[in-house]
PDB file of N, CA and C in Angstrom:
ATOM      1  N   UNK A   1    -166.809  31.125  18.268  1.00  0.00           N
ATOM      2  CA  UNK A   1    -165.531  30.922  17.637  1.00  0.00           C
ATOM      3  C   UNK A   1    -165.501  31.660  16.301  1.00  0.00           C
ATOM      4  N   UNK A   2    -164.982  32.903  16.500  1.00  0.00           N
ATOM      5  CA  UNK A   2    -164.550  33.447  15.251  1.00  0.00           C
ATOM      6  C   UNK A   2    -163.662  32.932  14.026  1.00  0.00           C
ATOM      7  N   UNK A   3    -164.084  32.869  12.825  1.00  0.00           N
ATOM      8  CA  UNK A   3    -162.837  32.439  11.442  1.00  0.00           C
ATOM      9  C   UNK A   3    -163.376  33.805  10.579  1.00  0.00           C
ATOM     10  N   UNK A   4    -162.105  33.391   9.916  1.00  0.00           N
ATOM     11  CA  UNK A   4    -161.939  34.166   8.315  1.00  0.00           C
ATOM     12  C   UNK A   4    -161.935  33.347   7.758  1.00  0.00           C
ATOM     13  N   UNK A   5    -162.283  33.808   6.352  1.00  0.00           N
ATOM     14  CA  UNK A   5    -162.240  32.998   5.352  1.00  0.00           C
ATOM     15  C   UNK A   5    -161.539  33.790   4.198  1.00  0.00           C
ATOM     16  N   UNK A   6    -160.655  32.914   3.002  1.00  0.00           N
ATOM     17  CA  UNK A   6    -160.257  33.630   2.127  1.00  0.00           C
ATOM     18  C   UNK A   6    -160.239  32.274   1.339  1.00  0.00           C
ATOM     19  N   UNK A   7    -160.176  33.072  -0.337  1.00  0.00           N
ATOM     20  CA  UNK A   7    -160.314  32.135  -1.577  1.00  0.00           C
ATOM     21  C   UNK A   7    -158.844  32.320  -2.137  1.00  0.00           C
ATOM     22  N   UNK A   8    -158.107  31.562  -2.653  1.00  0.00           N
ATOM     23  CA  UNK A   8    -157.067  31.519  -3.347  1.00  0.00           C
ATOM     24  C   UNK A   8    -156.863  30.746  -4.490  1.00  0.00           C
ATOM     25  N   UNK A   9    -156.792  31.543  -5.682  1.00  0.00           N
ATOM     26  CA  UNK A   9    -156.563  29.648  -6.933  1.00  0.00           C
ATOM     27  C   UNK A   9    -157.678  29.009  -7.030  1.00  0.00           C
ATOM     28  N   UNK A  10    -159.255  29.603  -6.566  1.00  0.00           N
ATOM     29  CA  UNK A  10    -160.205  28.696  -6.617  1.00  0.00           C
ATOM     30  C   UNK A  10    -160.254  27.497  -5.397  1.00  0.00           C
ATOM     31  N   UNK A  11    -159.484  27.811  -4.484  1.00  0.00           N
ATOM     32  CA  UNK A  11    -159.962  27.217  -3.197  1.00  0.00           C
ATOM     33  C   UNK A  11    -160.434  27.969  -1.872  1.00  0.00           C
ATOM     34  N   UNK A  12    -160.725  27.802  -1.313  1.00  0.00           N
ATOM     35  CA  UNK A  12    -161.228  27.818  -0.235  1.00  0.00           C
ATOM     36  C   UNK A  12    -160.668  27.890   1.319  1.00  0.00           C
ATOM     37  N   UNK A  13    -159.559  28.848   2.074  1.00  0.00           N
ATOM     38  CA  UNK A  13    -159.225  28.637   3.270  1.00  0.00           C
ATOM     39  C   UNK A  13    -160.230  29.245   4.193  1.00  0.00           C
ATOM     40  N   UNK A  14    -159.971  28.614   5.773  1.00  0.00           N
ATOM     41  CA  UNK A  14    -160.398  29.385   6.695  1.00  0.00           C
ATOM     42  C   UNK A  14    -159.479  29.497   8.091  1.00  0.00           C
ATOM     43  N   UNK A  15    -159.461  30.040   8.698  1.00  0.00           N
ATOM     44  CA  UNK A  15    -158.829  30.255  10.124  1.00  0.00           C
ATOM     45  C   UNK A  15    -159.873  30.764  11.251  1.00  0.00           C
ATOM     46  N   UNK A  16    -159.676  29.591  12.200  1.00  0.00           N
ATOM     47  CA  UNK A  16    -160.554  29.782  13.410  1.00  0.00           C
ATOM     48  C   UNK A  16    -159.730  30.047  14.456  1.00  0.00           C
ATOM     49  N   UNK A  17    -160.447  31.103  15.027  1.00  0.00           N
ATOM     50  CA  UNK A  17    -159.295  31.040  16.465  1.00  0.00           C
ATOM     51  C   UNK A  17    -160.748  30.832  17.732  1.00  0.00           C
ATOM     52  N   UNK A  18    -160.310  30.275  18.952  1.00  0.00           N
ATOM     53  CA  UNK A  18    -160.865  30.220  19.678  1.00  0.00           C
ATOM     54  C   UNK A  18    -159.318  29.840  21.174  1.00  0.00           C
ATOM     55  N   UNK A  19    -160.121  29.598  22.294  1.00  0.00           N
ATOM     56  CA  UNK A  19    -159.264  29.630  23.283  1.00  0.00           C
ATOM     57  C   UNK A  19    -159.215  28.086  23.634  1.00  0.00           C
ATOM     58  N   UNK A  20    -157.831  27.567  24.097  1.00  0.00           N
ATOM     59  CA  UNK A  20    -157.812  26.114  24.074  1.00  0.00           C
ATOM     60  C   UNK A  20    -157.464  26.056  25.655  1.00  0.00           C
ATOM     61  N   UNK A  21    -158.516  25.528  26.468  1.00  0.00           N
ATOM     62  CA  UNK A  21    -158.194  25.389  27.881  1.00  0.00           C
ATOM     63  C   UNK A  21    -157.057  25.215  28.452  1.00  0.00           C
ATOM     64  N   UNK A  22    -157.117  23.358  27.557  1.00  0.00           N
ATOM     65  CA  UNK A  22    -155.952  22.381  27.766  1.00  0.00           C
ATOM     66  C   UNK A  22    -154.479  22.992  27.759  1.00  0.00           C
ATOM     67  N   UNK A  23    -154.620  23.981  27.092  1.00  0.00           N
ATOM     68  CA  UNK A  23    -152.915  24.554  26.963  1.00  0.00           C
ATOM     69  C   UNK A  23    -152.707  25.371  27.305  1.00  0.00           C
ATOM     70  N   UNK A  24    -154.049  26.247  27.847  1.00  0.00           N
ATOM     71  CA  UNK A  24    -154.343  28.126  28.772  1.00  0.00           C
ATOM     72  C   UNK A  24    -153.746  28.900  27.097  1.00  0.00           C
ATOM     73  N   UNK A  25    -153.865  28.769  26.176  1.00  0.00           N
ATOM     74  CA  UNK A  25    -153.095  29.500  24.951  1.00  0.00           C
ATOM     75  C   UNK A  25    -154.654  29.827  23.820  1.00  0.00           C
ATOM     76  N   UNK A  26    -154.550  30.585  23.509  1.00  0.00           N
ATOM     77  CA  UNK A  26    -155.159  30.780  22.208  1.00  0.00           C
ATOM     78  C   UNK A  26    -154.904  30.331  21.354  1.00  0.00           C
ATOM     79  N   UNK A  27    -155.982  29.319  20.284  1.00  0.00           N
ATOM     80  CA  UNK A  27    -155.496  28.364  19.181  1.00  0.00           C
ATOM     81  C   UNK A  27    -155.823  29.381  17.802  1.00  0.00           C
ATOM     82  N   UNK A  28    -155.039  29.410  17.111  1.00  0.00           N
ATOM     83  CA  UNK A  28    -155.101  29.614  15.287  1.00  0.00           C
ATOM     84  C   UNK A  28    -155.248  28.480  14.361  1.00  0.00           C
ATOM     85  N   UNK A  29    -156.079  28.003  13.718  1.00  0.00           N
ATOM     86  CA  UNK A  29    -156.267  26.891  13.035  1.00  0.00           C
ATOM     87  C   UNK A  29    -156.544  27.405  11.285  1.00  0.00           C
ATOM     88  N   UNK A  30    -155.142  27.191  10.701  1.00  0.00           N
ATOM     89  CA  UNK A  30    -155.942  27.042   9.278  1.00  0.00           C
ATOM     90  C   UNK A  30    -156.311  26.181   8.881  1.00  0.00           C
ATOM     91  N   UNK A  31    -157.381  25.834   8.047  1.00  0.00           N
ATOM     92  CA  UNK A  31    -158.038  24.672   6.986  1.00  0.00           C
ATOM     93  C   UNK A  31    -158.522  24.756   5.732  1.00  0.00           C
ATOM     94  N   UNK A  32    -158.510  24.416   5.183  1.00  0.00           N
ATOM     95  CA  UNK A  32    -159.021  24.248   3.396  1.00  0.00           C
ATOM     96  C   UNK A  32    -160.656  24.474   4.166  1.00  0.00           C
ATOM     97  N   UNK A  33    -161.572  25.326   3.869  1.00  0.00           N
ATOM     98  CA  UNK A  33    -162.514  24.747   4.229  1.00  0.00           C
ATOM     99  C   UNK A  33    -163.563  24.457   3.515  1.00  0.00           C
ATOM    100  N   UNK A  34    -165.124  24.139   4.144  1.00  0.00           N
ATOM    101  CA  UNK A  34    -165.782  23.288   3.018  1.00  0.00           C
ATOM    102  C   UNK A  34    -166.952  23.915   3.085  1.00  0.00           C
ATOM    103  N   UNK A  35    -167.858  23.827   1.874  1.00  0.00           N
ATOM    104  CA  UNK A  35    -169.368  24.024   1.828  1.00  0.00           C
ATOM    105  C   UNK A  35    -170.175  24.109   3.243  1.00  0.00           C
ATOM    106  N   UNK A  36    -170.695  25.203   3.350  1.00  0.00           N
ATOM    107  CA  UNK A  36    -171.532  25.022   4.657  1.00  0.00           C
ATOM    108  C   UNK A  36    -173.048  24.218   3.705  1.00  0.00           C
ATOM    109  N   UNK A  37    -173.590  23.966   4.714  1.00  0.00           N
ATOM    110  CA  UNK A  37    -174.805  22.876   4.489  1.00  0.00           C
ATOM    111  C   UNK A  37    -175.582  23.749   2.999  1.00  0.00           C
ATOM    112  N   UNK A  38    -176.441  23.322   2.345  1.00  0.00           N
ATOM    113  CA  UNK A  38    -177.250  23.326   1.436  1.00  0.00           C
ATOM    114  C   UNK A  38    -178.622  24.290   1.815  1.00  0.00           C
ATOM    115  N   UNK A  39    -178.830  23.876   3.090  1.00  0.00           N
ATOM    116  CA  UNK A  39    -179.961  24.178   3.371  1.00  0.00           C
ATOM    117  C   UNK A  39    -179.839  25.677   4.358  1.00  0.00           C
ATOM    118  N   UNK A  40    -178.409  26.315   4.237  1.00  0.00           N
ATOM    119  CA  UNK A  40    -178.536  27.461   4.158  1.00  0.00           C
ATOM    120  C   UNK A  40    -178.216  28.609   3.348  1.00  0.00           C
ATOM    121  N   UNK A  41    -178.241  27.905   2.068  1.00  0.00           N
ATOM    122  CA  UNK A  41    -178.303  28.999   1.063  1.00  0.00           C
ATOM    123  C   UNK A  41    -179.474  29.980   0.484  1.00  0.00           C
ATOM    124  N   UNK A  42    -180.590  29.482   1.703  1.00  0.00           N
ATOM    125  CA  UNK A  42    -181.865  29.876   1.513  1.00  0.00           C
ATOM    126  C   UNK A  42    -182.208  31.583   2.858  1.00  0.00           C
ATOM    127  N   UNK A  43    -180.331  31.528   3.573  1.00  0.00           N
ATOM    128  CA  UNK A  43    -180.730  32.282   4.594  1.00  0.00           C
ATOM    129  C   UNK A  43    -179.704  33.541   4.203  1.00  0.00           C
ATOM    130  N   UNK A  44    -180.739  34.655   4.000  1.00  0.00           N
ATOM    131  CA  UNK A  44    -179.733  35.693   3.951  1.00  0.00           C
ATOM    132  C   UNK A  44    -178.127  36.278   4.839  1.00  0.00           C
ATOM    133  N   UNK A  45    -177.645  36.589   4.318  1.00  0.00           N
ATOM    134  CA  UNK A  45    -175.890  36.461   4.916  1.00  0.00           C
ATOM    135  C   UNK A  45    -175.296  35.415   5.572  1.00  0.00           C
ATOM    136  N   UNK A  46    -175.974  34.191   5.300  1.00  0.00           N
ATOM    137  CA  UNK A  46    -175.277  32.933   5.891  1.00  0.00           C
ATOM    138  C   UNK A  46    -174.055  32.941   5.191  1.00  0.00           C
ATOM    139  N   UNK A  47    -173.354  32.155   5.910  1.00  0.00           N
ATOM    140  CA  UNK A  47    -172.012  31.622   5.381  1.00  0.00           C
ATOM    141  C   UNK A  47    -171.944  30.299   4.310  1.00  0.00           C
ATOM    142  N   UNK A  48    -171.012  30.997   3.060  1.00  0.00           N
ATOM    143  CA  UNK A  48    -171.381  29.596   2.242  1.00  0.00           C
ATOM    144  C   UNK A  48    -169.764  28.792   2.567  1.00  0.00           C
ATOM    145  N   UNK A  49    -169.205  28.885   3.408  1.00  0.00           N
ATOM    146  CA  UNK A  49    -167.976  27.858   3.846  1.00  0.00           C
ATOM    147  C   UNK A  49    -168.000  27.965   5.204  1.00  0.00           C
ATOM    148  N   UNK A  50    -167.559  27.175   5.655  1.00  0.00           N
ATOM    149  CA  UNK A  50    -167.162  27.183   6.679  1.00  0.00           C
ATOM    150  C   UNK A  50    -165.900  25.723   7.762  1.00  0.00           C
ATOM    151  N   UNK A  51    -164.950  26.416   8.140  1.00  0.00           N
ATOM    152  CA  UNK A  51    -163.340  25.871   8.669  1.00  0.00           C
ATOM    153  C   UNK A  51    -163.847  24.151   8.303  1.00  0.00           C
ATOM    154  N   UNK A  52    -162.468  23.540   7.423  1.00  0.00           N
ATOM    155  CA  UNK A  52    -162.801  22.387   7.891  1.00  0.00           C
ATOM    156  C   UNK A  52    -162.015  21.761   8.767  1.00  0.00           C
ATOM    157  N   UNK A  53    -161.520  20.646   8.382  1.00  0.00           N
ATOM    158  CA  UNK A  53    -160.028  19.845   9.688  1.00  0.00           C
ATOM    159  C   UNK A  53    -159.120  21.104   9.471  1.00  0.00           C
ATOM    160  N   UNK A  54    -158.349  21.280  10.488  1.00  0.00           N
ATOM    161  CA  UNK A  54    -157.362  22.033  11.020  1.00  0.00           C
ATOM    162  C   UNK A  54    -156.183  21.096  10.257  1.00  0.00           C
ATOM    163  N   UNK A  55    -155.181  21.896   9.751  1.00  0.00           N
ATOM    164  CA  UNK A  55    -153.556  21.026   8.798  1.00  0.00           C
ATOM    165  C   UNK A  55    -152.777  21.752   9.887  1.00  0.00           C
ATOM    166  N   UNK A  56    -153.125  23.067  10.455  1.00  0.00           N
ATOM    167  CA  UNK A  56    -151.825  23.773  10.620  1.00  0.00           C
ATOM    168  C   UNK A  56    -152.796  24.593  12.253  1.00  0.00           C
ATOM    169  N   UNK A  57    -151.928  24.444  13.484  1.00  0.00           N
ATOM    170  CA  UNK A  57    -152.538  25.060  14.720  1.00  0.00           C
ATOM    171  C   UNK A  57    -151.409  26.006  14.944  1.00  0.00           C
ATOM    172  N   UNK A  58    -151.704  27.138  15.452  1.00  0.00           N
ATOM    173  CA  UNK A  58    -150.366  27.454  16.217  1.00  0.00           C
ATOM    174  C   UNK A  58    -151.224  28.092  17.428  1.00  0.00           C
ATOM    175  N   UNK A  59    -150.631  28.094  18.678  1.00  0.00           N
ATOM    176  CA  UNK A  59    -150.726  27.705  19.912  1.00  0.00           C
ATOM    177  C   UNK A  59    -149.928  29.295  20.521  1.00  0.00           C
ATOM    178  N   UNK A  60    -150.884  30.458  20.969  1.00  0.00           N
ATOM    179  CA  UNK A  60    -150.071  31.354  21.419  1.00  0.00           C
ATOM    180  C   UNK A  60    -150.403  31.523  23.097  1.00  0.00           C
ATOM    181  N   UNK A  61    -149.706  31.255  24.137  1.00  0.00           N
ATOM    182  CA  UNK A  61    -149.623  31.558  25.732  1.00  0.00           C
ATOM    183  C   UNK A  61    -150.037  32.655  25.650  1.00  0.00           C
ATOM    184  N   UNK A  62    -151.277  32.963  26.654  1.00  0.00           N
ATOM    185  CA  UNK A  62    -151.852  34.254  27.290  1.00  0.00           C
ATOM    186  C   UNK A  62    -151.473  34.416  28.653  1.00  0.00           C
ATOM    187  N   UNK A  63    -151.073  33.377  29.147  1.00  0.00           N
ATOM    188  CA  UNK A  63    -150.621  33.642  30.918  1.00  0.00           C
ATOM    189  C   UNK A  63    -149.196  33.862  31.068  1.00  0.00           C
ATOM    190  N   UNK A  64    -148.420  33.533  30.211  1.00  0.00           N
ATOM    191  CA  UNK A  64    -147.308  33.526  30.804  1.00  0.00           C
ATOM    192  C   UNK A  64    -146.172  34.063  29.592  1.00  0.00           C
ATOM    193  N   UNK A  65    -145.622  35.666  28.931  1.00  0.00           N
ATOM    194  CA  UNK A  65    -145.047  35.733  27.996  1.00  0.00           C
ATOM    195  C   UNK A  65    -143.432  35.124  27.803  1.00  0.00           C
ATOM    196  N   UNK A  66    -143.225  34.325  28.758  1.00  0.00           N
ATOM    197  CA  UNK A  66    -142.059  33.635  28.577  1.00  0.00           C
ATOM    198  C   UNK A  66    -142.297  32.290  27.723  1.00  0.00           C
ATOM    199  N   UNK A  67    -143.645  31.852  28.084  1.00  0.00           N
ATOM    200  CA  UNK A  67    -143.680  30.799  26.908  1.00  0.00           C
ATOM    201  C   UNK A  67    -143.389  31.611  25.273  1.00  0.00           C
ATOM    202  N   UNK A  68    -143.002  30.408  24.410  1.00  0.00           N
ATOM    203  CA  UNK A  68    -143.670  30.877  23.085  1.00  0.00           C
ATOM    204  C   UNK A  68    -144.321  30.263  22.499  1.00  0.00           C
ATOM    205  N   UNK A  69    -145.104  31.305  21.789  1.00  0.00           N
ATOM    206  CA  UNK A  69    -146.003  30.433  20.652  1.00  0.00           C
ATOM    207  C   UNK A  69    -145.264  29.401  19.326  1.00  0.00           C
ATOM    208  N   UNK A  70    -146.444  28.298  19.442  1.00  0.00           N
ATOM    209  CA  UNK A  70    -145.983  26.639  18.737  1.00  0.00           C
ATOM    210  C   UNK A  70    -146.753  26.652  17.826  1.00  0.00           C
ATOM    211  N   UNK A  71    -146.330  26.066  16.962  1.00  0.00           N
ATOM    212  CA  UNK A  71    -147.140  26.141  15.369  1.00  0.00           C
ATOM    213  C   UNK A  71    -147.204  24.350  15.366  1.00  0.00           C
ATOM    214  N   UNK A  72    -148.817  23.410  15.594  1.00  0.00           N
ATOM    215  CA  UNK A  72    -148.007  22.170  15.431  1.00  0.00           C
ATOM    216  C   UNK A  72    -148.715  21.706  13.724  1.00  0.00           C
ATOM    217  N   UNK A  73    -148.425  21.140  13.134  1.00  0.00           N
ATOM    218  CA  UNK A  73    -148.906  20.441  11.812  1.00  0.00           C
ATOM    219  C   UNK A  73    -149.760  19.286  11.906  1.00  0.00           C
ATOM    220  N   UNK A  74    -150.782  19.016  11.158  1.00  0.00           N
ATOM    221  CA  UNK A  74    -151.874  18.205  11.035  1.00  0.00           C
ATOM    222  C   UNK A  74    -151.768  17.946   9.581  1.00  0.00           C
ATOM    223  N   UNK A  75    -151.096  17.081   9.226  1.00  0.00           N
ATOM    224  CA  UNK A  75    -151.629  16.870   7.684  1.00  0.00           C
ATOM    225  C   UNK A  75    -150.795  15.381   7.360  1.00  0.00           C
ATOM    226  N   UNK A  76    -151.422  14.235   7.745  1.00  0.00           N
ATOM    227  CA  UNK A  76    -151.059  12.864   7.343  1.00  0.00           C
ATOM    228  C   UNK A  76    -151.028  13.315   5.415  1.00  0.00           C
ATOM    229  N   UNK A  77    -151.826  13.862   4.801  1.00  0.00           N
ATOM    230  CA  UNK A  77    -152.171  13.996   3.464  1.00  0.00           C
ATOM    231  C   UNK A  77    -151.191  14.585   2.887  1.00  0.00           C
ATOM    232  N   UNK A  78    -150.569  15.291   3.490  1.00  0.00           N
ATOM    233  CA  UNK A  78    -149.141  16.117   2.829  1.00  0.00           C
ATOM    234  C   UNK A  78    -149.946  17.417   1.762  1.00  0.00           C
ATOM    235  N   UNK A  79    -151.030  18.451   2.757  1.00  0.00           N
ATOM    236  CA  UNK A  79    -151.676  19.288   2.403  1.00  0.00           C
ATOM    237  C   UNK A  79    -150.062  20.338   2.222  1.00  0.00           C
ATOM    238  N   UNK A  80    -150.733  21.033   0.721  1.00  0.00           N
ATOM    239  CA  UNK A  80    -149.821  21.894   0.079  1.00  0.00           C
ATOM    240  C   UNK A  80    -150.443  23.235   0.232  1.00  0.00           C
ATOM    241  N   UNK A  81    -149.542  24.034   0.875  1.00  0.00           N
ATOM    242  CA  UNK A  81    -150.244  25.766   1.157  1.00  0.00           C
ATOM    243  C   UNK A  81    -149.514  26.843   0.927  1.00  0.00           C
ATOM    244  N   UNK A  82    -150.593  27.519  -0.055  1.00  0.00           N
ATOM    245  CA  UNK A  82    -149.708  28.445  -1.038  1.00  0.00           C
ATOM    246  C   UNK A  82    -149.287  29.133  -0.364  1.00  0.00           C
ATOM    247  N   UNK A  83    -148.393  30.120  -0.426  1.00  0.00           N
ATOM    248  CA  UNK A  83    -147.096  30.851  -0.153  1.00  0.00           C
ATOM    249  C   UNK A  83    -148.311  32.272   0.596  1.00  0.00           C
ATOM    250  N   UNK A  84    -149.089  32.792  -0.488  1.00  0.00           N
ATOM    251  CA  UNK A  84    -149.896  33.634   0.118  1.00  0.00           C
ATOM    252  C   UNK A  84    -150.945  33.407   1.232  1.00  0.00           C
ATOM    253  N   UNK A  85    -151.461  32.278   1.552  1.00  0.00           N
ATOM    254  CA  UNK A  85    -152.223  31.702   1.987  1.00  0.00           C
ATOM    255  C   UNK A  85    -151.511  31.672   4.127  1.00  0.00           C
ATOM    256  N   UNK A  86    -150.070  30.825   3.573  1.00  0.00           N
ATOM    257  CA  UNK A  86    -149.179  30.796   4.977  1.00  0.00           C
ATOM    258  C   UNK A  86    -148.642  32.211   5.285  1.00  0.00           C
ATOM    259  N   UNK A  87    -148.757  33.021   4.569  1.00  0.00           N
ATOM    260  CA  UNK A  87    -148.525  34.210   4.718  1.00  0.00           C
ATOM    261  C   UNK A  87    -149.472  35.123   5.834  1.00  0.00           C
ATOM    262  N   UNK A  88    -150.874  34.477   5.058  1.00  0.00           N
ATOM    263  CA  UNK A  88    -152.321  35.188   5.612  1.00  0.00           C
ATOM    264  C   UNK A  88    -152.406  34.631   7.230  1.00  0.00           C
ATOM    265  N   UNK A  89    -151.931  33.401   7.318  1.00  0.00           N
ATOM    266  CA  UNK A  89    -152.216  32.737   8.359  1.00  0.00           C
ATOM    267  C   UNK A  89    -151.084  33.176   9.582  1.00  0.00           C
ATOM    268  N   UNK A  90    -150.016  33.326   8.901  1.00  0.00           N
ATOM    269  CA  UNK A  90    -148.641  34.001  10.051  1.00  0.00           C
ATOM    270  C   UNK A  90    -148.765  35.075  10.631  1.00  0.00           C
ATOM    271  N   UNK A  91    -149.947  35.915   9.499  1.00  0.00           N
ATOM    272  CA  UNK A  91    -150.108  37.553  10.322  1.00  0.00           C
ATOM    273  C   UNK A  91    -150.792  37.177  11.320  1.00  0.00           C
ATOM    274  N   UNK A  92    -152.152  36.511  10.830  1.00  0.00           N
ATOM    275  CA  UNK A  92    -152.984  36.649  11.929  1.00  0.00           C
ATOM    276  C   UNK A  92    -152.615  35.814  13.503  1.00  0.00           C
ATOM    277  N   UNK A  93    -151.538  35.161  13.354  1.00  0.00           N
ATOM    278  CA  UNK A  93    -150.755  34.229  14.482  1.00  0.00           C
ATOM    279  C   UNK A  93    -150.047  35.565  15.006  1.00  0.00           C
ATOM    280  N   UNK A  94    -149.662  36.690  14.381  1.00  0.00           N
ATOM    281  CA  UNK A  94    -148.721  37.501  15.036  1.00  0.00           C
ATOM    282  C   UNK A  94    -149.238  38.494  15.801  1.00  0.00           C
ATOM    283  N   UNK A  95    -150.661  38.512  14.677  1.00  0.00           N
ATOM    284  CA  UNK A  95    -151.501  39.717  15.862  1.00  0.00           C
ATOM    285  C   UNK A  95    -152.030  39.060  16.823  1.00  0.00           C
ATOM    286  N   UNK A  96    -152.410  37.655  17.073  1.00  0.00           N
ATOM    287  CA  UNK A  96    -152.297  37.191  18.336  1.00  0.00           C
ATOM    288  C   UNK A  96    -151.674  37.711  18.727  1.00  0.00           C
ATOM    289  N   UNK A  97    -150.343  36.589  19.006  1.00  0.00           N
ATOM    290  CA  UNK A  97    -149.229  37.155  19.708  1.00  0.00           C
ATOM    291  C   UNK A  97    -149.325  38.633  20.160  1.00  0.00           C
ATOM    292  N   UNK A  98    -149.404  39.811  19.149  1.00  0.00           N
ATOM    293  CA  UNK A  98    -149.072  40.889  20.128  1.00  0.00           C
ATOM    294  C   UNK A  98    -150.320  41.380  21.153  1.00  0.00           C
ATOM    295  N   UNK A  99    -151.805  41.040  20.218  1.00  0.00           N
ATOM    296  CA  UNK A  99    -152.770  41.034  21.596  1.00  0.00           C
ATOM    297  C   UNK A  99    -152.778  40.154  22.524  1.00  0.00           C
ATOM    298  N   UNK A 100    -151.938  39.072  23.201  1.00  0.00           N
ATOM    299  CA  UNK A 100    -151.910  38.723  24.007  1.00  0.00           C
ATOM    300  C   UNK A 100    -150.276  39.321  24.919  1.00  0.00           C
ATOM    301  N   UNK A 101    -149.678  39.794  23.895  1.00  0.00           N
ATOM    302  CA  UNK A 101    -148.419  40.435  25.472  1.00  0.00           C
ATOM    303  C   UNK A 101    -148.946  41.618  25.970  1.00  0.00           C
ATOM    304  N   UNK A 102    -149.805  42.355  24.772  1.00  0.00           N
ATOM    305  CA  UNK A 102    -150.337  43.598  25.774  1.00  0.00           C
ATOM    306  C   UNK A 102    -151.270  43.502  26.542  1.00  0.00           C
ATOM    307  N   UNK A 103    -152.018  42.542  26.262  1.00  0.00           N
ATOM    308  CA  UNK A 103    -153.080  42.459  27.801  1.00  0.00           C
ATOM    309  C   UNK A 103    -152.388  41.630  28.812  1.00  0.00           C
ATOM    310  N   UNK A 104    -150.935  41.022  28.549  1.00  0.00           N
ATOM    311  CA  UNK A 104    -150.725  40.226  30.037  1.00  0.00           C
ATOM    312  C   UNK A 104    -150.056  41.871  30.464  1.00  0.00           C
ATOM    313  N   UNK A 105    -149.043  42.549  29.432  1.00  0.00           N
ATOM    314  CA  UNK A 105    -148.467  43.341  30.128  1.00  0.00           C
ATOM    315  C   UNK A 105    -149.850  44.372  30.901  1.00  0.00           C
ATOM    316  N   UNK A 106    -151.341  44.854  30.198  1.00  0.00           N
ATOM    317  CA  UNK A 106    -152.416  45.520  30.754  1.00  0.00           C
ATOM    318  C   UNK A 106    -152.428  44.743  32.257  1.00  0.00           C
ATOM    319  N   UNK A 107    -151.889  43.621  32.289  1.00  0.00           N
ATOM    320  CA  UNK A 107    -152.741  42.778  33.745  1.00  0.00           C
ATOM    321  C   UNK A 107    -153.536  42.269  33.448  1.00  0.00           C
ATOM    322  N   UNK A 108    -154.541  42.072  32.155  1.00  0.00           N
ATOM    323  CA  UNK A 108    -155.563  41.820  31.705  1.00  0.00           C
ATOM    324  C   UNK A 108    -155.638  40.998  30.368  1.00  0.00           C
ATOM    325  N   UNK A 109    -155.112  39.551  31.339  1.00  0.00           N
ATOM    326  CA  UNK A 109    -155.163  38.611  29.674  1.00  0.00           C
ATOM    327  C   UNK A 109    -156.346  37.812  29.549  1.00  0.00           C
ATOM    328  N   UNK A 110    -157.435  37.359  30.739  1.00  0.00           N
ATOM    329  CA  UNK A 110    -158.793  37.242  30.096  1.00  0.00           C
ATOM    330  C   UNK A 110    -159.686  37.958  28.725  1.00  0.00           C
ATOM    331  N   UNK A 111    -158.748  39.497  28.543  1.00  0.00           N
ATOM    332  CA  UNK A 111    -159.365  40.137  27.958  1.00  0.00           C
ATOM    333  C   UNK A 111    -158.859  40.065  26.064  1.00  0.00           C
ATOM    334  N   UNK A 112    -158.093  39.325  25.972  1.00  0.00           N
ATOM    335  CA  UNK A 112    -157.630  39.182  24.851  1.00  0.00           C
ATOM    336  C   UNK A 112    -158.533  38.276  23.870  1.00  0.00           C
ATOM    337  N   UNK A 113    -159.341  38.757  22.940  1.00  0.00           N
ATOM    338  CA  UNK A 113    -159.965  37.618  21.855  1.00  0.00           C
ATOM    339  C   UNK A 113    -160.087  38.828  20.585  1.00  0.00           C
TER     340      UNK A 113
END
């Protein structure tokens, strides 16, 4: 499961995408994320964050381009996300989106990650 990570204002986001069975769609998840463990700051190019809870999913269809992609919200906390931040997160929901119409239009939407 691939993420990015980016710092903003002295925090910390990440976005994971991976493939969500349950829905046949590719998931985008941003999160504030958090300290990776302690005990790998001792390992060269480890990661010092890594994704935490998901606030924000969006949900893009690889089988079928008549669906569309769903953005759903996770945040009982009333998480606040800066303007640049939902920005960062919409592209990378869009380049989904377009790598998944060109591999359904290729014939080839297993091949999209």
């Amino acid at each position: 499961m691939p993420a990015e990570l980016r710092e903003h204002a002295g925090r910390h986001y990440a976005i994971l995408f991976y493939y969500a069975l349950p829905d046949d769609s590719w998931a985008v998840e941003l999160s504030e994320a958090v300290p990776a463990p302690a005990a790998w700051a001792e390992t060269p190019n480890a990661a010092t964050h890594l994704p935490g809870p998901p606030f924000l999913a969006a949900l893009v269809p690889d089988e079928d381009p008549a669906l569309e992609p769903t953005v759903r919200i996770y945040s009982p906390d009333g998480h606040v996300i800066p303007y640049e931040i939902m920005q960062w997160f919409m592209e990378q929901v869009a380049d989904q989106v377009e790598r998944c119409r060109i591999a359904f239009e290729l014939g080839e939407p297993e091949a999209v990650d």
